[in-house]
C-alpha atoms as a PDB file:
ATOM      1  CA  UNK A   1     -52.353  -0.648  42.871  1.00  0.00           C
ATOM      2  CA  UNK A   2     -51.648  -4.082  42.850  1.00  0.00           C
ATOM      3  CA  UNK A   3     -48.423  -5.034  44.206  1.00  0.00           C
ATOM      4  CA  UNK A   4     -47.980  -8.493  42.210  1.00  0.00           C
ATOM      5  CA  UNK A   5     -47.631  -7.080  38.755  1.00  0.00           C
ATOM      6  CA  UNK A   6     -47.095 -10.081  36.791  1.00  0.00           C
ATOM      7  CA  UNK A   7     -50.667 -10.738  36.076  1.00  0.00           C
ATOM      8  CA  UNK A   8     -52.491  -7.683  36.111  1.00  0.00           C
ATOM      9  CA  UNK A   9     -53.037  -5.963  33.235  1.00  0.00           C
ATOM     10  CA  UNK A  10     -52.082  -1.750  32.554  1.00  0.00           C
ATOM     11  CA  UNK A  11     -54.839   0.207  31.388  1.00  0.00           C
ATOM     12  CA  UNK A  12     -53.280   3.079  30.191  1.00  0.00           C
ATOM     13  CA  UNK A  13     -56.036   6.534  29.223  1.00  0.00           C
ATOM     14  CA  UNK A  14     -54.003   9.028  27.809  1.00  0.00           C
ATOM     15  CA  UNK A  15     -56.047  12.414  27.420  1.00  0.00           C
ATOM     16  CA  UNK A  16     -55.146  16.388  26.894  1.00  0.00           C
ATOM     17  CA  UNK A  17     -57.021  19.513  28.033  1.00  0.00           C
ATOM     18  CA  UNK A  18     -59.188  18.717  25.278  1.00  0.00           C
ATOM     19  CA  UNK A  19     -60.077  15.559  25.755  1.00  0.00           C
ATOM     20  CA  UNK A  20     -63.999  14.156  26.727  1.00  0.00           C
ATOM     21  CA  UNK A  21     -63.001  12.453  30.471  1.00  0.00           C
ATOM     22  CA  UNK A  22     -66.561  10.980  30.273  1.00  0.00           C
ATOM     23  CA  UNK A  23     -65.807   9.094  27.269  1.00  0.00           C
ATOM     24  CA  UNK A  24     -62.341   8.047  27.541  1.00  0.00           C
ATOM     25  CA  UNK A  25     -63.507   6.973  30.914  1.00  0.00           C
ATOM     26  CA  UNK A  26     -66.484   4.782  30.532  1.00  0.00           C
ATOM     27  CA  UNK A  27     -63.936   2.976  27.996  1.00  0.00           C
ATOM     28  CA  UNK A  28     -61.357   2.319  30.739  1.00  0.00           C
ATOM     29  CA  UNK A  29     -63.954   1.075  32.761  1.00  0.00           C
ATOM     30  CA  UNK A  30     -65.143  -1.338  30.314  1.00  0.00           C
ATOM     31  CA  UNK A  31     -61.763  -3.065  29.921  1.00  0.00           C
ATOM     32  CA  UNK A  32     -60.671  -3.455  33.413  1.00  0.00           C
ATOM     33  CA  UNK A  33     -64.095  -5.200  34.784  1.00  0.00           C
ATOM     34  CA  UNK A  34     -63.496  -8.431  35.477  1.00  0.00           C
ATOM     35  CA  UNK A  35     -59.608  -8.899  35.608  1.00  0.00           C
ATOM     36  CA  UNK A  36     -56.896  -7.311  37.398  1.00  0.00           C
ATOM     37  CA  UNK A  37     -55.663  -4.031  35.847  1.00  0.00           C
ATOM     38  CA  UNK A  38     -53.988  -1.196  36.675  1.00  0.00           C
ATOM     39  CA  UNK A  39     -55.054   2.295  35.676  1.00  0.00           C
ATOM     40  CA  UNK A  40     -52.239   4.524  34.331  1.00  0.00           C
ATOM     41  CA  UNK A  41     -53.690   8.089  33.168  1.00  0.00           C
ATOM     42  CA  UNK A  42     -50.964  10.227  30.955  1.00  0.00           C
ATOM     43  CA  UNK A  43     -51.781  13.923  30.548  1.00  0.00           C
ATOM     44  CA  UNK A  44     -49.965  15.020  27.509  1.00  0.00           C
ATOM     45  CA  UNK A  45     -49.395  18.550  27.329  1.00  0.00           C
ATOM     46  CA  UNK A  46     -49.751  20.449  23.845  1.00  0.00           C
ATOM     47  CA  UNK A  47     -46.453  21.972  23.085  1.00  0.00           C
ATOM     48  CA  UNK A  48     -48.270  24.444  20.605  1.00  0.00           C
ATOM     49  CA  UNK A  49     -49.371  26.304  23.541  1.00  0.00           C
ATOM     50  CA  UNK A  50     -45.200  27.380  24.141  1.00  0.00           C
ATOM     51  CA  UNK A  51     -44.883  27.247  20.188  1.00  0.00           C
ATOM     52  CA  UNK A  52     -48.051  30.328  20.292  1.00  0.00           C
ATOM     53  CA  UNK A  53     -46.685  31.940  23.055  1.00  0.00           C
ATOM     54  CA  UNK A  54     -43.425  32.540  21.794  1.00  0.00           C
ATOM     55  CA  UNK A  55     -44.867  34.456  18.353  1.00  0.00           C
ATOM     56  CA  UNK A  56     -44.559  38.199  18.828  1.00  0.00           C
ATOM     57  CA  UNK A  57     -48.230  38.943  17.594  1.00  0.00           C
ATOM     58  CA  UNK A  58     -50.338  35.886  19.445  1.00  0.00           C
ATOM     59  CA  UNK A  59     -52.992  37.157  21.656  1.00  0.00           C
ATOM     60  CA  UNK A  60     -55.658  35.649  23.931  1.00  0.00           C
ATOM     61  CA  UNK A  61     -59.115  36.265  23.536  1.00  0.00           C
ATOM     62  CA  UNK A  62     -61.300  36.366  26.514  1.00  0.00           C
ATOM     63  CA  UNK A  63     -64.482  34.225  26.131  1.00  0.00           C
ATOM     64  CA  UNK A  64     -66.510  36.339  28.501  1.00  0.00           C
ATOM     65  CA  UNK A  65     -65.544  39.837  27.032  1.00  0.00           C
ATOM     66  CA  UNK A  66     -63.842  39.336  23.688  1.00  0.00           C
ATOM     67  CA  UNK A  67     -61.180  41.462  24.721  1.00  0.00           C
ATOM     68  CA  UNK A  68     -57.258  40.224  23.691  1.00  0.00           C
ATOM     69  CA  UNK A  69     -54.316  40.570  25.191  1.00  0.00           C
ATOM     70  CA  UNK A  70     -50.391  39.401  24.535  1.00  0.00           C
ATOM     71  CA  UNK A  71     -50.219  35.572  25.339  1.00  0.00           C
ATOM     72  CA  UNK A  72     -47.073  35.238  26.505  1.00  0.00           C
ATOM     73  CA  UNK A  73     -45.073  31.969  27.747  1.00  0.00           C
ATOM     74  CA  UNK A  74     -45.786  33.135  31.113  1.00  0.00           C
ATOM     75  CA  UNK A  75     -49.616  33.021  30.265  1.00  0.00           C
ATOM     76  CA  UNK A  76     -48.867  29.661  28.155  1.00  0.00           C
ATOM     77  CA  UNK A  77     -47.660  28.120  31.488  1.00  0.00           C
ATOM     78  CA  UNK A  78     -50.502  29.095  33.658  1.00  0.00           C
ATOM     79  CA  UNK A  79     -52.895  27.606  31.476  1.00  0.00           C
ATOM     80  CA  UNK A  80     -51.183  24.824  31.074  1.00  0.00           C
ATOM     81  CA  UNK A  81     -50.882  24.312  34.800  1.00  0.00           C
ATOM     82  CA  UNK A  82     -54.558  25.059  35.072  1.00  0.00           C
ATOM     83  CA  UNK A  83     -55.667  22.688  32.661  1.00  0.00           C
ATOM     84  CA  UNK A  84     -53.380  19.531  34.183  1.00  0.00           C
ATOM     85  CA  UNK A  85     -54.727  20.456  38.138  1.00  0.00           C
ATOM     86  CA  UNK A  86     -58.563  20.333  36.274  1.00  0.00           C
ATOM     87  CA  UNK A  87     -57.719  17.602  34.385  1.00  0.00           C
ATOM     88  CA  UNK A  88     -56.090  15.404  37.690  1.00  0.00           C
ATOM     89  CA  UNK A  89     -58.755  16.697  39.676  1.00  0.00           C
ATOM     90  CA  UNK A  90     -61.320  15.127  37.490  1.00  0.00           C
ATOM     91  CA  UNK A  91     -59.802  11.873  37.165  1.00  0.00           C
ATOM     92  CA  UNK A  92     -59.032  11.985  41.107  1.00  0.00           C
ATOM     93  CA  UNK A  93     -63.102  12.360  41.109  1.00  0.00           C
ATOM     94  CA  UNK A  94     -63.911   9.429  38.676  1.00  0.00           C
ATOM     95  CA  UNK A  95     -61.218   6.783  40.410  1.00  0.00           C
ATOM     96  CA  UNK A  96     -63.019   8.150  43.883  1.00  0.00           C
ATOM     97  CA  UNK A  97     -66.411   7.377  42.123  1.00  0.00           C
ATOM     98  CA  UNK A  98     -65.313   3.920  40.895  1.00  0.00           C
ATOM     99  CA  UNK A  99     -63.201   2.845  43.874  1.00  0.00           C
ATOM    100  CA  UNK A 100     -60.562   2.158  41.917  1.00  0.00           C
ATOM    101  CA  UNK A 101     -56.463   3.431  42.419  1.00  0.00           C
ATOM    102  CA  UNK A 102     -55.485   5.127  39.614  1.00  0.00           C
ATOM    103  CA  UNK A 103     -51.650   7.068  38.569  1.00  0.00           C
ATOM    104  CA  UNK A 104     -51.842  10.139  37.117  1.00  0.00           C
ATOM    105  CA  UNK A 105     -47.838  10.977  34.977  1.00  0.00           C
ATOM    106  CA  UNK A 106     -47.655  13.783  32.665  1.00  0.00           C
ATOM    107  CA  UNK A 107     -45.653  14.069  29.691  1.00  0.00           C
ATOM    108  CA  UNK A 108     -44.895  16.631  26.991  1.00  0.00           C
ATOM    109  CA  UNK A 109     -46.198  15.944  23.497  1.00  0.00           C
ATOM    110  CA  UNK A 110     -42.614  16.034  21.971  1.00  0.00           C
ATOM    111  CA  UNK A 111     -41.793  13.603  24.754  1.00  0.00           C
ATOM    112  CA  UNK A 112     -44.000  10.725  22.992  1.00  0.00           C
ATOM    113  CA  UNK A 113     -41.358   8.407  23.119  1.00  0.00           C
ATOM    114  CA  UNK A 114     -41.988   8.083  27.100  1.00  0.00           C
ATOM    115  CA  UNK A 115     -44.988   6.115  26.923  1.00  0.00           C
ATOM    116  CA  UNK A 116     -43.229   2.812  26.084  1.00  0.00           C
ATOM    117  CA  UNK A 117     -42.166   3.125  29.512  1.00  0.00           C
ATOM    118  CA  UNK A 118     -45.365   2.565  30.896  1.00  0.00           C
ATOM    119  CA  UNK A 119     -46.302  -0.608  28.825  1.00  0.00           C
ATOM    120  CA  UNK A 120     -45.489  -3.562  30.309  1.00  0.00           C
ATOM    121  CA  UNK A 121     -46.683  -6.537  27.966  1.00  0.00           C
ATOM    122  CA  UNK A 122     -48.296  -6.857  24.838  1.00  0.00           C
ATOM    123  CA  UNK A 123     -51.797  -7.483  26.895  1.00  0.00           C
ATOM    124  CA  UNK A 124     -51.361  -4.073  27.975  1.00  0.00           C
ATOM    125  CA  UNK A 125     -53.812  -1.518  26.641  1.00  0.00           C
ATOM    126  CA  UNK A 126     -53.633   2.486  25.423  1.00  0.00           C
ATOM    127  CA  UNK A 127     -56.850   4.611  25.648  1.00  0.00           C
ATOM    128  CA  UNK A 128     -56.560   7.690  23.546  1.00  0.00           C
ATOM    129  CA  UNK A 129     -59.175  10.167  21.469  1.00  0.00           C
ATOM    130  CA  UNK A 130     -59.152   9.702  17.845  1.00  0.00           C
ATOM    131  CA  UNK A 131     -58.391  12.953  16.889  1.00  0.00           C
ATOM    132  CA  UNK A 132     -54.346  11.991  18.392  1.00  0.00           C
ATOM    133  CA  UNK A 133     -54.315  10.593  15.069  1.00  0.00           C
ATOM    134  CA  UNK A 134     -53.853  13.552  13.437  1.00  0.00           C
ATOM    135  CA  UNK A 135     -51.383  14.744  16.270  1.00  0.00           C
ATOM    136  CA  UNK A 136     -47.693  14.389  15.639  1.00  0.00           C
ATOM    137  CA  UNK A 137     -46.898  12.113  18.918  1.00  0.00           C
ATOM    138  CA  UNK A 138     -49.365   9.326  16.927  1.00  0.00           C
ATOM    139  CA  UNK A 139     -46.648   7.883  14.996  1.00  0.00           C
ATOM    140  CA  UNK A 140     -44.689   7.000  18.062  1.00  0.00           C
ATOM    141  CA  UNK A 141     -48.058   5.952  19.771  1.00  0.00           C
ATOM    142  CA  UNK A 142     -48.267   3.193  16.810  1.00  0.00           C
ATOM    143  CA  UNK A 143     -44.688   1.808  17.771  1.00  0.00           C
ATOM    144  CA  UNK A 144     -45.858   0.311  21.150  1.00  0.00           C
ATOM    145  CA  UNK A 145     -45.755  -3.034  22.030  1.00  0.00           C
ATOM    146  CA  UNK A 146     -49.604  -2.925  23.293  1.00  0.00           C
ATOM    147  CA  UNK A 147     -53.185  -2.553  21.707  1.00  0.00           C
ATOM    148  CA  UNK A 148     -54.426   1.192  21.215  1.00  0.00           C
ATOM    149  CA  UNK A 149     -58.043   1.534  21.063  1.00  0.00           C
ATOM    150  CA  UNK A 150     -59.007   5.019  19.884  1.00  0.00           C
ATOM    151  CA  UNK A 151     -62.503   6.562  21.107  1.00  0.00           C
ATOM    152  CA  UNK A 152     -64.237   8.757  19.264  1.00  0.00           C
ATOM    153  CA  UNK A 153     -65.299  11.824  21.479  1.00  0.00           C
ATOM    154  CA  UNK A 154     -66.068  15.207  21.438  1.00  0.00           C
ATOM    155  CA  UNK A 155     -63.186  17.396  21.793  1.00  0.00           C
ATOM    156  CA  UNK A 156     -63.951  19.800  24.931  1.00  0.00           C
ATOM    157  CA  UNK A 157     -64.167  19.388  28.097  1.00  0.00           C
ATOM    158  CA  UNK A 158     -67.160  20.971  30.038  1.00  0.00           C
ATOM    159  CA  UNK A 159     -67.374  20.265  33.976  1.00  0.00           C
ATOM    160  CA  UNK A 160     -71.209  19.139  34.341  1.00  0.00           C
ATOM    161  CA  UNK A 161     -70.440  20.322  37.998  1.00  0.00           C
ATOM    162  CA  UNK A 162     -69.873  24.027  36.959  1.00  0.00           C
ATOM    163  CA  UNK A 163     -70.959  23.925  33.304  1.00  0.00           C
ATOM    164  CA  UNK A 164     -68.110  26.134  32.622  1.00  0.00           C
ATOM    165  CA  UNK A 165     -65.627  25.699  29.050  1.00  0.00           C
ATOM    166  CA  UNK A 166     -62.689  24.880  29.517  1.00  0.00           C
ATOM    167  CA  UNK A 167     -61.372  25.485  26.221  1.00  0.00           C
ATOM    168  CA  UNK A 168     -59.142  28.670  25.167  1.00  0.00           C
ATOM    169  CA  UNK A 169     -59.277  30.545  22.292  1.00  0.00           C
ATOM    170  CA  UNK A 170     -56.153  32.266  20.544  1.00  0.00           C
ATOM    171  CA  UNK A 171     -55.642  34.431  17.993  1.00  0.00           C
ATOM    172  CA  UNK A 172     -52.654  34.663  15.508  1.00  0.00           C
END
């Protein structure tokens, strides 16, 4: 990244498990030709994954077999682990792709509050997929000091390199 800061723009694409990478992407890319920006991406994790997992009678449901099992906060933790390393792996691929440096923070949803420390100036800009504005961390999204442009995107994430869901279904 740029080491004189005061005239470079922060692009900041914030994205979940669920979030379209492709989409969310090309956007980023669209804003930062041109000028000098920064790319900033912020995983936010879904705390309803440790809010499931700590409900006596949630169970997972296998895709491949439809077979269930206990989902416990153990479980809840490796898939949230699994689902930031795929997530940072793909956007490790696309900065790769587009020669560009790019951070990579993660944050809890209930830790919202944390993204004003990432925007430096009004000029700044957020990246996010629409459907955060039905999330509850949206209301603290609106209080930054930046512009917020919302893409609207499908809301799973296939790999095109292994054409594999990445999506997890639970039961309650």
């Amino acid at each position: 990244m740029a080491k004189d800061t005061s005239n470079t723009r922060r692009v900041m694409l914030a994205v979940t498990e669920a979030s379209s990478l492709q989409a969310l992407w090309r956007a980023a890319m669209e804003h930062m030709t041109g000028e000098r920006a920064e790319l900033i991406t912020v995983f936010v994790r879904d705390d309803r994954w440790r809010r499931a997992a700590s409900l006596p009678f949630t169970e997972e449901i296998s895709r491949a077999s439809g077979g269930s099992m206990n989902f416990t906060l153990q479980r809840a933790e490796e898939v949230d682990r699994d689902a930031v390393m795929h997530t940072q792996g793909r956007i490790q691929k696309l900065a790769t792709d587009s020669q560009i440096q790019s951070a990579f923070e993660i944050l809890a949803e209930h830790e919202a509050e944390r993204f004003h420390e990432f925007v430096r100036s009004e000029s700044d800009l957020l990246i996010a997929p629409s459907y955060f504005k039905r999330r509850p961390l949206y209301s603290e999204l609106t209080r930054l000091k930046c512009r917020i442009l919302l893409i609207e995107a499908n809301n799973v994430i296939t790999d095109p390199e292994d054409h594999r869901s990445k999506s997890y279904g639970l039961a309650t």
